[in-house]
C-alpha atoms as a PDB file:
ATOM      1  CA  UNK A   1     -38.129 -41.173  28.198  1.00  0.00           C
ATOM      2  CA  UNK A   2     -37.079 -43.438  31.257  1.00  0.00           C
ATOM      3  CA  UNK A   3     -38.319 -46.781  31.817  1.00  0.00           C
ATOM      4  CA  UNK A   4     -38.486 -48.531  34.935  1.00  0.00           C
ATOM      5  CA  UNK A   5     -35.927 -51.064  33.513  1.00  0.00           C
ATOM      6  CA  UNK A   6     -33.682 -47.938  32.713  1.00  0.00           C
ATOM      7  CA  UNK A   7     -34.160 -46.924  36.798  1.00  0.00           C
ATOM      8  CA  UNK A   8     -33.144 -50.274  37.582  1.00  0.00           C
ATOM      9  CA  UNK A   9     -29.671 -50.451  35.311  1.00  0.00           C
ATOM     10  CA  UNK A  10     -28.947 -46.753  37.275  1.00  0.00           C
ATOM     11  CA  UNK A  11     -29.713 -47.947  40.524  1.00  0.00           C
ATOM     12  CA  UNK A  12     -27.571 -51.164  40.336  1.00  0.00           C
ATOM     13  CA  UNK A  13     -24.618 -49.109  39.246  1.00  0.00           C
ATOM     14  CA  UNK A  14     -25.266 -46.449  41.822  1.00  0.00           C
ATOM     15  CA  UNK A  15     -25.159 -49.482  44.434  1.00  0.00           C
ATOM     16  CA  UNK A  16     -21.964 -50.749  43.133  1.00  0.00           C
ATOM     17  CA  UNK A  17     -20.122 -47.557  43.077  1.00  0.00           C
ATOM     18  CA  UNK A  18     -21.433 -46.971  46.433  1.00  0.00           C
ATOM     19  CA  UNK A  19     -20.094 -50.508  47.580  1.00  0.00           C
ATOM     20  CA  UNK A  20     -16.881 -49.898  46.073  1.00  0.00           C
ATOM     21  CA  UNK A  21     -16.294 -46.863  47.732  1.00  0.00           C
ATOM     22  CA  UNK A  22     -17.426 -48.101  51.010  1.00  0.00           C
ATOM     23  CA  UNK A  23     -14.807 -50.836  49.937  1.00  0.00           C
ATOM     24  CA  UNK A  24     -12.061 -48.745  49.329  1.00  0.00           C
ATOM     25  CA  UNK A  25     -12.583 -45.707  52.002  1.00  0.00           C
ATOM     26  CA  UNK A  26     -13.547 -47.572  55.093  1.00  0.00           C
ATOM     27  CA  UNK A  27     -12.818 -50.739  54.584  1.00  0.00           C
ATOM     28  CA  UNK A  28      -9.514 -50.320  52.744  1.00  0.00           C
ATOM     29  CA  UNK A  29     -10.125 -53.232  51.396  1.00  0.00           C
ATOM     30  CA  UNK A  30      -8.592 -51.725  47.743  1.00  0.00           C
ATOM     31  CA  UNK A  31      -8.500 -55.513  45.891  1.00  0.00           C
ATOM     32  CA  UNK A  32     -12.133 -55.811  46.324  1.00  0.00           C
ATOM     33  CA  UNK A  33     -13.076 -51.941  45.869  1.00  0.00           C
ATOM     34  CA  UNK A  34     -11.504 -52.907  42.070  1.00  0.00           C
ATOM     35  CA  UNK A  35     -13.206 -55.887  41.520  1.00  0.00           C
ATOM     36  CA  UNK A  36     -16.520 -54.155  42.782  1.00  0.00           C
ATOM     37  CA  UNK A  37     -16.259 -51.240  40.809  1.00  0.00           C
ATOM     38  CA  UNK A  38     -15.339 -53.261  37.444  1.00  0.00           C
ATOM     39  CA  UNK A  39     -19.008 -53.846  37.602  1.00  0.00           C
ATOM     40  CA  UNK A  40     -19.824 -50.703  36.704  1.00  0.00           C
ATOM     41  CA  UNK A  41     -19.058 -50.806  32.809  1.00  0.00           C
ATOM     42  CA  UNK A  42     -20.748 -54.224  32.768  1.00  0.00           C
ATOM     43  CA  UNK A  43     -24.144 -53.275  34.266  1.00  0.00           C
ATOM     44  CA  UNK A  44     -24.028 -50.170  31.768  1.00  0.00           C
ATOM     45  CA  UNK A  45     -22.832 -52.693  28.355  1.00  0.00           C
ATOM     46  CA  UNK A  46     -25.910 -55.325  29.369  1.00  0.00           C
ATOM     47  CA  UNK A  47     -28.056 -52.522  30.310  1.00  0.00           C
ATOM     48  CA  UNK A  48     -27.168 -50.705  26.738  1.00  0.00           C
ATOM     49  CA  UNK A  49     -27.528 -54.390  25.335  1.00  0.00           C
ATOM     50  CA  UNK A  50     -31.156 -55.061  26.534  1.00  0.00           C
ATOM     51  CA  UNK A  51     -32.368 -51.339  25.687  1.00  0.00           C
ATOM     52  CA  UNK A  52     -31.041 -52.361  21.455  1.00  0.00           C
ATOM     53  CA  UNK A  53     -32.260 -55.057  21.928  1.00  0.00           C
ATOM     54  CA  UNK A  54     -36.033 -54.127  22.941  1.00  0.00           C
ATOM     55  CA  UNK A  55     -35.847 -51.095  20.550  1.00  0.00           C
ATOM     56  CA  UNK A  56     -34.965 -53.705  17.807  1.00  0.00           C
ATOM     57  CA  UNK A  57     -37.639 -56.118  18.824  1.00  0.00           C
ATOM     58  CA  UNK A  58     -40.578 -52.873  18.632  1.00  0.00           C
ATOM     59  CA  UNK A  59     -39.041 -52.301  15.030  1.00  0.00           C
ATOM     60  CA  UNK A  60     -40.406 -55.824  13.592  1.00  0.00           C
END
């Protein structure tokens, strides 16, 4: 069900999440944690993006 291009979308947003909340919690940097973790919806849209858009290209 999972491809290895589906492991790497998680795994980039797992890294960003963990950044931000290394950010936020001991850094206390909160301005960055924000920006960092406004990835996270991103990685998911182009990840969601590329995954239509091989499942469209198997289609033809």
């Amino acid at each position: 069900m999972f491809k290895r291009s589906d492991y790497f979308i998680i795994c980039a947003v797992m890294f960003s999440f963990f950044i931000s909340a290394y950010l936020w919690f001991v850094i206390k940097d909160q301005q960055q944690a924000i920006f960092t973790a406004i990835w996270i919806p991103s990685i998911f849209t182009f990840g969601i993006y590329f995954k239509l858009c091989a499942l469209m290209g198997q289609r033809k």
